[in-house]
Protein backbone atom coordinates (compact mmCIF):
# COMPACT_ATOMS: atom_id res chain seq x y z
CA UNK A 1 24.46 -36.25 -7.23
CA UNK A 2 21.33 -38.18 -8.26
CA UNK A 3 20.81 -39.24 -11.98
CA UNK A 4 17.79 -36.74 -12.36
CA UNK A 5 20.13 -33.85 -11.29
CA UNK A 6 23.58 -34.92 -13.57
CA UNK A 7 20.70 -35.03 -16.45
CA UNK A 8 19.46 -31.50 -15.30
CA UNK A 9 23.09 -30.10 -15.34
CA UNK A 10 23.52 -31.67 -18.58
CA UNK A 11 20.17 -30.07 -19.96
CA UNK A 12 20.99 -26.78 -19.10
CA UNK A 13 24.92 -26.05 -19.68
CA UNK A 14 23.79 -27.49 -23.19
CA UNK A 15 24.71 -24.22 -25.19
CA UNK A 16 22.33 -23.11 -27.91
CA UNK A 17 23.07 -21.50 -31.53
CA UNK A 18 24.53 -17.78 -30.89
CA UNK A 19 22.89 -15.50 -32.61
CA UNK A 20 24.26 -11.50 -33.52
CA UNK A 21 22.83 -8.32 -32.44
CA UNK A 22 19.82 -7.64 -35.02
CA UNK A 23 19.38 -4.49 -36.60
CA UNK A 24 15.94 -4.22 -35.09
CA UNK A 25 17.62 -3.53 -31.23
CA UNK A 26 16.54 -7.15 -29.75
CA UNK A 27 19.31 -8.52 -27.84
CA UNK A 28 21.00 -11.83 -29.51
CA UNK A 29 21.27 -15.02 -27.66
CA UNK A 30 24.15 -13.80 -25.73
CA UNK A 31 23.62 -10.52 -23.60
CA UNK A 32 26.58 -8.21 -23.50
CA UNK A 33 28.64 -8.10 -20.35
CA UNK A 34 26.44 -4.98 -17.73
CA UNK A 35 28.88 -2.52 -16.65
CA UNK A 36 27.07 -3.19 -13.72
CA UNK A 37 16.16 -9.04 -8.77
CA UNK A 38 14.73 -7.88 -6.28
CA UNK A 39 15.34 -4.70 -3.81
CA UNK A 40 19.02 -4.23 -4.02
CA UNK A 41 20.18 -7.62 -4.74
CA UNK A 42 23.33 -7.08 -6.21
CA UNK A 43 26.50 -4.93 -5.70
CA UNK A 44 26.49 -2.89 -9.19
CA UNK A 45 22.31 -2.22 -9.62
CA UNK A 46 21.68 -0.81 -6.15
CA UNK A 47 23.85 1.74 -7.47
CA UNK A 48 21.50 2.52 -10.51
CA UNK A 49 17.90 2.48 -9.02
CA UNK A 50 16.07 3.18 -12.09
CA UNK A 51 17.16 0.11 -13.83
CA UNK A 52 16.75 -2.30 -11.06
CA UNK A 53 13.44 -4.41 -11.38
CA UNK A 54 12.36 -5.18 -8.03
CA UNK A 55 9.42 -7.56 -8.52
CA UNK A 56 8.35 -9.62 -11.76
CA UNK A 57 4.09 -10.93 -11.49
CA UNK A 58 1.90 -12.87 -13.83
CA UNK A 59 -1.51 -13.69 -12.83
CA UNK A 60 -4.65 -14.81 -14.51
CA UNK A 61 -6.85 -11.56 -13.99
CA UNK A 62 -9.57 -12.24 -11.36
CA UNK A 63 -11.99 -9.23 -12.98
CA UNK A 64 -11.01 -11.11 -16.62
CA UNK A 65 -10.38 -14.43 -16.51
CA UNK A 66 -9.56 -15.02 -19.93
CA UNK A 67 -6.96 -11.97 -19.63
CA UNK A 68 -3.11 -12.15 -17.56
CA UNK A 69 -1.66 -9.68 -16.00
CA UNK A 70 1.78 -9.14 -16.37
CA UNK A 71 3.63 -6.69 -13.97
CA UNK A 72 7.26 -5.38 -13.44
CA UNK A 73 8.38 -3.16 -11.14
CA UNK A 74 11.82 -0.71 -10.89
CA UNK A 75 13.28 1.83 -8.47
CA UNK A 76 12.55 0.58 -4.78
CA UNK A 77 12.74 2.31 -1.41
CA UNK A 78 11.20 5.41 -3.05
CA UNK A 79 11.06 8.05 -0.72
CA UNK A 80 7.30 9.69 -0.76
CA UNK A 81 8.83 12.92 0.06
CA UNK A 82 11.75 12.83 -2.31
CA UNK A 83 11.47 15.63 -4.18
CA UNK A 84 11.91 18.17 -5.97
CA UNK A 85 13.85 15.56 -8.22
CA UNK A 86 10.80 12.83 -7.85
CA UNK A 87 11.28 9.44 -9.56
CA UNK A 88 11.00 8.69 -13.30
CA UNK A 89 11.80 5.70 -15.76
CA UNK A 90 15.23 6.07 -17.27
CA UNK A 91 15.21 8.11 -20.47
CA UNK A 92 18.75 5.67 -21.71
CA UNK A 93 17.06 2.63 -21.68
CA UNK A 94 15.10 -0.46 -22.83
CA UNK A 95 12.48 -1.73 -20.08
CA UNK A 96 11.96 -5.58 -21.79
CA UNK A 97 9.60 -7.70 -20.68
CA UNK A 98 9.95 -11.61 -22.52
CA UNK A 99 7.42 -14.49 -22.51
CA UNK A 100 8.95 -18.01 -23.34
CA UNK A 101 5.41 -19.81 -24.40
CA UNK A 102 7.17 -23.39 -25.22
CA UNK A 103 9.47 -23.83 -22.43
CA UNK A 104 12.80 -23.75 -24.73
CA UNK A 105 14.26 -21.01 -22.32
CA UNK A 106 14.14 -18.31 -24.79
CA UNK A 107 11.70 -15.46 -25.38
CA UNK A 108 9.12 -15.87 -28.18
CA UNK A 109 7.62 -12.39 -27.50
CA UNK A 110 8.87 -9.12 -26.08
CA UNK A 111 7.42 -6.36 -24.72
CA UNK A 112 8.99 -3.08 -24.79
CA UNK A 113 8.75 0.25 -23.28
CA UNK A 114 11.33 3.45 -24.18
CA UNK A 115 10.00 6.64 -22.01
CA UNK A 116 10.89 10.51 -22.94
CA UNK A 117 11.14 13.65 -20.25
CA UNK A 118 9.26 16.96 -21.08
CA UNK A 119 9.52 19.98 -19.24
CA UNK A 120 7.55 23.07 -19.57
CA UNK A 121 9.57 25.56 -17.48
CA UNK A 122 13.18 25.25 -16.89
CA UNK A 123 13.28 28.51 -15.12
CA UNK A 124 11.53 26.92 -11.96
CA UNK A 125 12.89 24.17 -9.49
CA UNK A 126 9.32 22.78 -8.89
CA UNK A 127 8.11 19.64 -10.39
CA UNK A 128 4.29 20.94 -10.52
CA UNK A 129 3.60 24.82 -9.93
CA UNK A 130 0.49 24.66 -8.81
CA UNK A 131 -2.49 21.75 -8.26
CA UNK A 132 -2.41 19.23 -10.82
CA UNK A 133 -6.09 18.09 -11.84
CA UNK A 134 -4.98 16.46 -14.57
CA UNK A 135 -2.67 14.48 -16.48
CA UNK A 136 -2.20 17.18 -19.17
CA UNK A 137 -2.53 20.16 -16.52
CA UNK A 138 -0.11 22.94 -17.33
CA UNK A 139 0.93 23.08 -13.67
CA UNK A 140 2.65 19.81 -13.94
CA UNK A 141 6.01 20.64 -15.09
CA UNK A 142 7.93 17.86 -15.31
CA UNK A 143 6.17 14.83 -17.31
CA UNK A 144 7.34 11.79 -18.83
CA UNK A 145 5.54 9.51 -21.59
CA UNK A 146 6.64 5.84 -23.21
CA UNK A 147 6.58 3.73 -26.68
CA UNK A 148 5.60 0.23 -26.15
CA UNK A 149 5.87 -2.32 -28.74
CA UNK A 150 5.73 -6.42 -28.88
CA UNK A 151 8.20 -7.79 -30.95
CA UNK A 152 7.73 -11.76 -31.75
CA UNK A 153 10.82 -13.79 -31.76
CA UNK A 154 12.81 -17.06 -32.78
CA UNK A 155 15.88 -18.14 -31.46
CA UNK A 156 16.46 -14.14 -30.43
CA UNK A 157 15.77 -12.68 -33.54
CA UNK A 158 12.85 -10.29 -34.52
CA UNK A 159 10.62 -11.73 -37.04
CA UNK A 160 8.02 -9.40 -36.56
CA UNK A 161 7.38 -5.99 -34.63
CA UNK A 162 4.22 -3.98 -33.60
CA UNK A 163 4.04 -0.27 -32.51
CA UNK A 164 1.17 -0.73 -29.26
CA UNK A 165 1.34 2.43 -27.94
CA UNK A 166 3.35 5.70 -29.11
CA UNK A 167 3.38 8.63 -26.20
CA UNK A 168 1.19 7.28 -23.73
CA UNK A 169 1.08 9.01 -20.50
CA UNK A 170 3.16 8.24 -17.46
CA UNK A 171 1.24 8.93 -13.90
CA UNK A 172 3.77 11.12 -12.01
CA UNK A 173 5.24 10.77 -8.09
CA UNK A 174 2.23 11.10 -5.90
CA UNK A 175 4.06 15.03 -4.42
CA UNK A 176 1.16 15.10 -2.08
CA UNK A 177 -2.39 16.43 -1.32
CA UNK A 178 -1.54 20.28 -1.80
CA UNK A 179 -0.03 19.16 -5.58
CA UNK A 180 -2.48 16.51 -6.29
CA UNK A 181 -5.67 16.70 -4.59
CA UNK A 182 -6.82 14.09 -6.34
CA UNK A 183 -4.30 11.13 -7.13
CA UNK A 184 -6.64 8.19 -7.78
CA UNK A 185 -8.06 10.89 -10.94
CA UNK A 186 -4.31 10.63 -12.39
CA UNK A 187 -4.05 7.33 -11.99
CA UNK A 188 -6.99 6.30 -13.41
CA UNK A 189 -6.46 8.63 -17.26
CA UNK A 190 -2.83 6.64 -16.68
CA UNK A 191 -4.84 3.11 -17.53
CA UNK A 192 -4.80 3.39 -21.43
CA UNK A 193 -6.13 0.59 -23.66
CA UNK A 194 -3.20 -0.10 -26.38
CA UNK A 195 -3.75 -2.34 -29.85
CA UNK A 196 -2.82 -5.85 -29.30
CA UNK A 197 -5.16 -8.69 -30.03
CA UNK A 198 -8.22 -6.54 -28.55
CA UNK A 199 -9.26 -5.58 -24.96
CA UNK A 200 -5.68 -5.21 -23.98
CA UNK A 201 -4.40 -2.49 -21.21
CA UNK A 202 -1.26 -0.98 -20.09
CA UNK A 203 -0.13 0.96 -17.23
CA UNK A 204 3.11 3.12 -16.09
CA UNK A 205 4.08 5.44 -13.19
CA UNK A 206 4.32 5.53 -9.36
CA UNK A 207 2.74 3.13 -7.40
CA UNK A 208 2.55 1.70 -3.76
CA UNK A 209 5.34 -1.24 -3.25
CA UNK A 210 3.45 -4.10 -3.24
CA UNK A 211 6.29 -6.72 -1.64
CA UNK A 212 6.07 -6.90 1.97
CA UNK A 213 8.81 -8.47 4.07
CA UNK A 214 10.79 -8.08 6.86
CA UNK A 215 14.01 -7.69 5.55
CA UNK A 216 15.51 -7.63 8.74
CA UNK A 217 16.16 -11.21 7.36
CA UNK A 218 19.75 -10.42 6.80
CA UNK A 219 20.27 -9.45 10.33
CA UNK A 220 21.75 -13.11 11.09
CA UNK A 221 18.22 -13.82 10.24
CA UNK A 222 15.99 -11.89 12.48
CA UNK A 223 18.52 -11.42 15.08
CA UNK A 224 19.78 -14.85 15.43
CA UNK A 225 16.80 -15.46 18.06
CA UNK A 226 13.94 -14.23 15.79
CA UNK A 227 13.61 -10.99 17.58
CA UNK A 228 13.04 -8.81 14.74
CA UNK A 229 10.51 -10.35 12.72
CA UNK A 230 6.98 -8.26 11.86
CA UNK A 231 7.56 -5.39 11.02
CA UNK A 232 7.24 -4.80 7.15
CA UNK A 233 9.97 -2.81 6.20
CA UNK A 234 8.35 -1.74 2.56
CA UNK A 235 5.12 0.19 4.47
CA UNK A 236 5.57 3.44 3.15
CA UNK A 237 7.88 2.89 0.03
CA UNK A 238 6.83 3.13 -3.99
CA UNK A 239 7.88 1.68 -6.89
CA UNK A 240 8.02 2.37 -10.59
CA UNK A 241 5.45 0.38 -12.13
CA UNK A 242 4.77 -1.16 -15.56
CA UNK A 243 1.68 -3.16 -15.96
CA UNK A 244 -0.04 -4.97 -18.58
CA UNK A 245 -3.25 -7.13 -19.16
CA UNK A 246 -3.71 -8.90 -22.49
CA UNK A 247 -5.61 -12.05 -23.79
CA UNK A 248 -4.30 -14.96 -22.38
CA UNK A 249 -4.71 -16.16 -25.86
CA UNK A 250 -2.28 -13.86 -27.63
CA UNK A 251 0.51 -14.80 -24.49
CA UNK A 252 0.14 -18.68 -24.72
CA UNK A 253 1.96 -21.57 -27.84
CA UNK A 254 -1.86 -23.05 -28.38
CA UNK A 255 -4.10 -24.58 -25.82
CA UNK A 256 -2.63 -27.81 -25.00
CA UNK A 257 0.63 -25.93 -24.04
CA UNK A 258 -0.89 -22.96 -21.54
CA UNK A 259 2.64 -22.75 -19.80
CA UNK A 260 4.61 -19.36 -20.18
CA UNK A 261 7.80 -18.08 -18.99
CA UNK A 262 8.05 -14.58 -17.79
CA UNK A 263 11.08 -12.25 -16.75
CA UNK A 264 12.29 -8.72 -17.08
CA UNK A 265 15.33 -7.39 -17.98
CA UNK A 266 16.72 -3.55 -18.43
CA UNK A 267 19.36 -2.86 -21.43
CA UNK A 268 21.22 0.23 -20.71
CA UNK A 269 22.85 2.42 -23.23
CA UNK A 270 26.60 2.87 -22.60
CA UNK A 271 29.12 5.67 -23.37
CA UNK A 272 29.79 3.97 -26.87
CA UNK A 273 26.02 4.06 -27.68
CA UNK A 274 25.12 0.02 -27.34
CA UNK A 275 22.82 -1.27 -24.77
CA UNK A 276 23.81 -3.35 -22.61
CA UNK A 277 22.46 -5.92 -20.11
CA UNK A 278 22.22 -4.20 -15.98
CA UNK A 279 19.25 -5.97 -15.29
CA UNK A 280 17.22 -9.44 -14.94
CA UNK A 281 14.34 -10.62 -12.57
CA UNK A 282 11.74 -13.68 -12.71
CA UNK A 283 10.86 -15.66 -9.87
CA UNK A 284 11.55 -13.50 -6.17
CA UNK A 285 14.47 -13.84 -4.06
CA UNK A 286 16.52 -15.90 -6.04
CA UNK A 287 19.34 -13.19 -6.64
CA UNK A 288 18.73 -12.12 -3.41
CA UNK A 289 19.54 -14.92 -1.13
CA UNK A 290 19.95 -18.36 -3.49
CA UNK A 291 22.86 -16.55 -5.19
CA UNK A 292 26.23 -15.27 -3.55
CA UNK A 293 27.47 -12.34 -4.07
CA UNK A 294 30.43 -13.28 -6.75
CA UNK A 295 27.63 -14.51 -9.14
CA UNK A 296 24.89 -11.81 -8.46
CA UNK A 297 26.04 -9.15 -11.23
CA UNK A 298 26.87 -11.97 -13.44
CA UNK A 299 22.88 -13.12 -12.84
CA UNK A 300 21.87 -9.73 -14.17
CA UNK A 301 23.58 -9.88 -17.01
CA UNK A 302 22.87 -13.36 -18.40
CA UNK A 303 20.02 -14.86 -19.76
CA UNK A 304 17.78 -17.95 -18.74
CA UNK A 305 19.60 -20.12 -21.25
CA UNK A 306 22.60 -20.36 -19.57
CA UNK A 307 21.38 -20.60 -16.29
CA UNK A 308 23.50 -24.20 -15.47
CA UNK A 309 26.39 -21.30 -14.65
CA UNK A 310 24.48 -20.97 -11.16
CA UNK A 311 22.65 -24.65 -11.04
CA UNK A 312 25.02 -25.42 -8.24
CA UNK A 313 23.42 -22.32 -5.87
CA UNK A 314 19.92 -23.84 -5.98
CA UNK A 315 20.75 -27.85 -5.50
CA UNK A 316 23.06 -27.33 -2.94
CA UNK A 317 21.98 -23.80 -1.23
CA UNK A 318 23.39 -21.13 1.52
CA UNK A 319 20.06 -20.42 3.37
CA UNK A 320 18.98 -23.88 4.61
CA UNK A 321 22.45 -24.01 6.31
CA UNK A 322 22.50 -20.83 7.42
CA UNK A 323 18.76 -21.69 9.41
CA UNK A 324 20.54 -24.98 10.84
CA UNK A 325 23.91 -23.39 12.03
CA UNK A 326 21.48 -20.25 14.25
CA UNK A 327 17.90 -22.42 15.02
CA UNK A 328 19.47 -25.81 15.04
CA UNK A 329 16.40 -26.93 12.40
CA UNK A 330 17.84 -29.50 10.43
CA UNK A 331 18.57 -28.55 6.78
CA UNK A 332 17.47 -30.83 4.39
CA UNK A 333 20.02 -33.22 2.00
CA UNK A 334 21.27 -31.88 -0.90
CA UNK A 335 21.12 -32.21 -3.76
CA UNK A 336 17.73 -30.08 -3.70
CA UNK A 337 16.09 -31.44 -6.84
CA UNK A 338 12.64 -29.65 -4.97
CA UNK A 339 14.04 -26.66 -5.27
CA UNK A 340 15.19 -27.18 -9.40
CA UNK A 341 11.74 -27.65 -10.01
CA UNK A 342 10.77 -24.55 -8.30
CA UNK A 343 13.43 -22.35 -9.54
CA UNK A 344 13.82 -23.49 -13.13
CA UNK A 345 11.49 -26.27 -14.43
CA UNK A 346 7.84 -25.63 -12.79
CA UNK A 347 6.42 -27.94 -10.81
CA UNK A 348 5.25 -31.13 -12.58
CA UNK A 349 1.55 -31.36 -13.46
CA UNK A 350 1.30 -28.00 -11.90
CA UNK A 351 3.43 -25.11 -13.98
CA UNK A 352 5.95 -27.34 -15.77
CA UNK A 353 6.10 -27.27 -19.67
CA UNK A 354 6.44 -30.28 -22.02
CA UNK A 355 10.09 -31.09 -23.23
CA UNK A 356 11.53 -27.82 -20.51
CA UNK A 357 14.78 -26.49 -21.02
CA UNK A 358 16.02 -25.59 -16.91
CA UNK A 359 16.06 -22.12 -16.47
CA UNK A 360 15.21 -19.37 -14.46
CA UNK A 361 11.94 -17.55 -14.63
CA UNK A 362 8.49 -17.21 -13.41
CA UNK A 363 6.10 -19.94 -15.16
CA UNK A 364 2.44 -19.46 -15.26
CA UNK A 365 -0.12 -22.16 -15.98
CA UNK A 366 -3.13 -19.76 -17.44
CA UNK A 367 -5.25 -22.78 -17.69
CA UNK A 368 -5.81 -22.47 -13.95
CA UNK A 369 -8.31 -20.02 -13.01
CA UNK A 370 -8.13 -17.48 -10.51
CA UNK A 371 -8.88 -18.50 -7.24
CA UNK A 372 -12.28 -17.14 -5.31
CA UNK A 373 -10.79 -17.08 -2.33
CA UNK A 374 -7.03 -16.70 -2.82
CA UNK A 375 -4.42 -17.82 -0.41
CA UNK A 376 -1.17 -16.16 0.59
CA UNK A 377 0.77 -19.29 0.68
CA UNK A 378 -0.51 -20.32 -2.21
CA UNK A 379 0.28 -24.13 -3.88
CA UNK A 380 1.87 -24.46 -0.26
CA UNK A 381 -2.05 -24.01 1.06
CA UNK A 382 -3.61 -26.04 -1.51
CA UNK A 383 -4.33 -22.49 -4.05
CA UNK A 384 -2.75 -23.32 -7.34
CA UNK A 385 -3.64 -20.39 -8.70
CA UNK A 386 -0.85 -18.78 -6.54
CA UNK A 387 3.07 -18.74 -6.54
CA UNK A 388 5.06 -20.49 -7.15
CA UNK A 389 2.47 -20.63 -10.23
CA UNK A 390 2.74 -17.40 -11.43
CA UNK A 391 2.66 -14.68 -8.46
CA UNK A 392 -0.26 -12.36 -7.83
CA UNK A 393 0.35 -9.05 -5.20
CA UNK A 394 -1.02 -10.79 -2.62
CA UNK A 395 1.12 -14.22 -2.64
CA UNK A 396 3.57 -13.82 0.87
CA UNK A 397 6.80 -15.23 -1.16
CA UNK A 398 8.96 -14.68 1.67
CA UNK A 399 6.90 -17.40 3.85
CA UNK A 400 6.83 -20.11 1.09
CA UNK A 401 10.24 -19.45 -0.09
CA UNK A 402 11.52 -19.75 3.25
CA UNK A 403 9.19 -22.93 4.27
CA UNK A 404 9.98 -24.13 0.44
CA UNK A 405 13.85 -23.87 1.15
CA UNK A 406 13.44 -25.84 4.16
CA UNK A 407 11.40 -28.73 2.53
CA UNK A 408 8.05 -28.29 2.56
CA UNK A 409 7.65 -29.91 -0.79
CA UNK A 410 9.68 -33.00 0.35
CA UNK A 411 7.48 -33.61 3.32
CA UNK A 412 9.19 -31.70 5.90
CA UNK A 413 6.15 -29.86 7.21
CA UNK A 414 6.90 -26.35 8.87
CA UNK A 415 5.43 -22.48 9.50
CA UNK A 416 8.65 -20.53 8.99
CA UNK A 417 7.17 -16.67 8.33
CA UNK A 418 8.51 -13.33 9.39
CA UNK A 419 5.19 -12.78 10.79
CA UNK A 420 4.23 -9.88 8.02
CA UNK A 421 1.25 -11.57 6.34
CA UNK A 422 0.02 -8.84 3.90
CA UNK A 423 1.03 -5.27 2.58
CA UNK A 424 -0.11 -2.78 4.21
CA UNK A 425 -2.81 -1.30 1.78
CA UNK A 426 -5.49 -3.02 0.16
CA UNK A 427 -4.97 -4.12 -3.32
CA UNK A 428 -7.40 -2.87 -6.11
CA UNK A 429 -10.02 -5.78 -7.56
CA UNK A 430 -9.21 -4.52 -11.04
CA UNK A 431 -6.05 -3.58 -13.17
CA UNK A 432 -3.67 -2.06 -12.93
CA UNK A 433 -4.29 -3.76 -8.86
CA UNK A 434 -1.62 -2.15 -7.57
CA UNK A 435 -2.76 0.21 -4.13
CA UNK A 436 -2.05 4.22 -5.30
CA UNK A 437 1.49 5.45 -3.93
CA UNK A 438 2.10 6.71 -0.68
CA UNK A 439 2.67 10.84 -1.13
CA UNK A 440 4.52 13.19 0.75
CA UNK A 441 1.55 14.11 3.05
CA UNK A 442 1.42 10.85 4.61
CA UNK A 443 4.41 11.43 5.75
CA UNK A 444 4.48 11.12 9.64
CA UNK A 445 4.74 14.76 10.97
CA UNK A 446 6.39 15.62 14.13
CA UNK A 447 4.16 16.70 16.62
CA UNK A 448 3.67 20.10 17.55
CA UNK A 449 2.15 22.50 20.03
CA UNK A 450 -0.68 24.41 19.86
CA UNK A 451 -0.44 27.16 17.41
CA UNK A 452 3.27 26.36 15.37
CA UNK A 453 3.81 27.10 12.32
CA UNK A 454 5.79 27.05 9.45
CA UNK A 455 6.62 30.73 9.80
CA UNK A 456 7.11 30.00 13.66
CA UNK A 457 9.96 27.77 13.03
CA UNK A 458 7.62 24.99 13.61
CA UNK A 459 7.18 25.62 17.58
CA UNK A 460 4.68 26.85 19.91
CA UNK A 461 4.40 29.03 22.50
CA UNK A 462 4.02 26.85 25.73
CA UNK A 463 4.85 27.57 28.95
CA UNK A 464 6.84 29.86 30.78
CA UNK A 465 10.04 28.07 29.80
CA UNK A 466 9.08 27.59 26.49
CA UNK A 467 8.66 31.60 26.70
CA UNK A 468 12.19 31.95 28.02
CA UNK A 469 14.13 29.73 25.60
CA UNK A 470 11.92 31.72 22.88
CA UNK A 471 13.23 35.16 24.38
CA UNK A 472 16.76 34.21 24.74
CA UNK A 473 16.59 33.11 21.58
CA UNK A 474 15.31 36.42 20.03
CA UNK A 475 17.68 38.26 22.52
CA UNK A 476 20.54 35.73 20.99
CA UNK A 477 19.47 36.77 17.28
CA UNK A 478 19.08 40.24 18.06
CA UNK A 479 23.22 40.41 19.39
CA UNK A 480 24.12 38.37 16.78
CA UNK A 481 22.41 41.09 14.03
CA UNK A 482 24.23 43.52 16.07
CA UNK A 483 27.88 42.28 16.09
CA UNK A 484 27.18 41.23 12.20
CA UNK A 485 25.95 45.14 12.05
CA UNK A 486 29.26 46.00 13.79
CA UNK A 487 31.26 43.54 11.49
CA UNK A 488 30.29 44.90 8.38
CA UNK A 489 31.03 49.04 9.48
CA UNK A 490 34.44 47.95 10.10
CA UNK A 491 34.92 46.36 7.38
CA UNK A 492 33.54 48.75 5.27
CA UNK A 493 36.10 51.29 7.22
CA UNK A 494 38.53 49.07 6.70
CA UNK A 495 38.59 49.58 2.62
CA UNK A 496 38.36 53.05 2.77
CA UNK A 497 41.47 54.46 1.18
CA UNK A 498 43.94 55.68 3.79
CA UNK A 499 43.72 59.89 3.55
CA UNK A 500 46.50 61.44 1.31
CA UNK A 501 49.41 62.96 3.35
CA UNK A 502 49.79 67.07 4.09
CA UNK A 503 53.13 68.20 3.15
């Protein structure tokens, strides 16, 4: 172990002050244990899909440079088609989103979002009953709205709490072209500007999964000959999306420190009525494939502050070896102080913070503006505006991470990729920048003959076969209503009292 890294692990297993639960709801220095991040990176979340944040992003705003956009996003592998339960926020919960703005490891502001269900008529399975035109349209059903508040912090505790929004709208599942006719028109009275520090914006509901991958990855890594590799297995899929964009100003310590932290994390209320900890996301991937699996629920219930619990994961890590043992490409040595300063420090004179305290989150140097023309590898391609400062939609993580992992940043020059480049819809230019959710109509449809129909049983009449299959199928239904006619007279006989005896 070198001297920088016995330093590092000294740095972060240094413990700070505990602090207790405040009366305001924040969570103290020390999260409780979850009864239980990416797409289904641990054994006790993929088992509760609303909680599970599957991508963190902070960006400097290319429509607003002196705004960031902050983004989180829950519930992956939505189903377009889903219904007629489609896919909401969890009603028993606290959706937290913390910014650490001097590089200590803890949050000095919070943002907060607590959603409610309404239902117009319980007396109907539908979730609209008829077109929806609008966001307040009495033919959608089933709604849901949120409170969001900022809460500033030091050393965990409230010291001061705003109210930014009180029962702003939630955009709904995108049902499809016969409920919605016009999605983008939801979406769009869904964008509501909130109170904090002017100009600011916030977002929530359905929208297109903006992580593309092949995550055929954990296949023996693509099949063990890279066999499997382009085919983006998010196309299709939506997420539950909160998004923000506020003053860079009002996110940032002062102007010579333009550093921030950012992760998520979801506190879930339990049967005694506390919240605790089932959720925790910042930079991509890392509970996903840096962690193994006996430390991945621990990861979503901790906090950045004691990351030097898992400091042993990212110096010395699984994935490199895993690459060398199937391709025979040449992991690099350990320890992996590269990969310390991408994981939990930022990247000197790029992303990382005076006097840092190691830990794990997303860091975002807003003094960088956004790039005009933007690169999907990012810092790796000579874009610093891109991860691993920050991450915008469009940043490929999978490719750096991979060509990161295998020493890119200590020389070793390579073009690892699983060959998906870029989601499959176009990103908007302007907030929330997410691409609108898939619905249920784009849905691939099975093909059909000429004249099916729903009330057809979905098939045609074709040819003479198809005739004859069609006729002994009638002529099959027809004896079948006839021994079910037959059925039934006996057993009605059969109940008829037995007639009284003559004498």
């Amino acid at each position: 172990m070198t001297a920088f890294t016995r330093s590092l692990a000294g740095l972060v297993c240094c413990s700070l002050a505990a602090g207790a639960l405040t009366a305001t709801g924040v969570a103290a220095l020390q999260p409780q244990t979850a009864e239980a991040s990416s797409h289904r990176e641990a054994p006790l979340i993929s088992g509760q899909p609303q909680y599970d944040a599957t991508d963190v992003y902070a960006f400097q705003s290319p429509d607003k440079p002196d705004m960031t956009t902050l983004i989180t996003n829950f519930l992956p592998f939505q189903d377009p088609a889903g219904g007629p339960n489609f896919y909401t926020f969890g009603t028993d919960a606290r959706y937290d989103l913390h910014i650490d703005n001097d590089g200590d490891g803890q949050g000095d502001l919070l943002f907060r979002w607590t959603f409610q269900d309404y239902v117009k008529n319980k007396n109907t399975f539908l979730y609209n009953t008829g077109p929806v035109d609008s966001l307040d349209d009495p033919d959608l059903n089933f709604t849901q709205s949120y409170d969001l508040e900022v809460i500033k912090l030091k050393n965990q505790r409230a010291v001061a709490r705003a109210k930014l929004g009180d029962d702003l709208p939630v955009a709904p599942s995108n049902v499809g072209k016969a409920s919605m006719p016009d999605y983008k028109k939801l979406r769009d009275q869904s964008v509501q500007e909130i109170g904090y520090s002017g100009g600011s914006t916030s977002f929530a509901g359905q929208a297109d999964d903006p992580f593309f991958a092949d995550l055929r990855v954990f296949d023996l890594l693509y099949g063990g000959d890279m066999s499997e590799i382009g085919n983006d297995t998010l196309k299709g899929y939506n997420v539950q999306s909160l998004a923000l964009q506020v003053p860079t100003k009002a996110l940032t310590e002062s102007e010579d420190q333009p550093v921030i932290g950012v992760w998520s994390t979801v506190h879930r209320k339990n049967a005694r009525g506390d919240y605790a900890q089932v959720s925790r996301l910042g930079n991509p991937l890392v509970n996903e494939v840096v962690l193994p699996r006996k430390d991945k629920d621990k990861f979503n219930a901790s906090a950045p502050w004691d990351d030097g619990q898992f400091l042993k994961s990212v110096t010395e890590p699984e994935l490199p070896k895993l690459i060398e043992q199937i391709y025979k490409i040449e992991a690099p040595d350990t320890p992996r102080d590269d990969l310390v300063q991408v994981f939990l420090t930022g990247v000197p004179k790029l992303n990382q913070p005076p006097h840092v305290r190691p830990s794990e989150m997303l860091r975002l140097n807003t003094s960088i503006a956004p790039s005009k023309d933007p690169k999907r590898l990012g810092v790796l391609d000579g874009d610093n505006a891109g991860f691993p400062n920050g991450r915008r939609p469009l940043d490929d993580v999978l490719d750096i991470s991979l060509q990161a992992v295998e020493g890119e940043l200590l020389g070793k020059k390579n073009d690892l990729g699983d060959a998906v480049d870029k989601n499959d819809q176009e990103f908007y230019g302007s907030f929330p920048f997410l691409a609108l959710p898939s619905s249920g109509s784009d849905a691939k449809a099975v093909s059909k003959s000429a004249g099916s129909s729903l009330l057809e049983g979905g098939a045609g009449i074709g040819d003479s076969s198809d005739s004859m299959m069609l006729a002994g199928s009638a002529a099959g239904g027809g004896g079948a209503v006839l021994l079910l006619g037959l059925g039934l007279l006996w057993w009605r006989k059969s109940r008829r009292p037995a007639p009284a005896r003559r004498h």
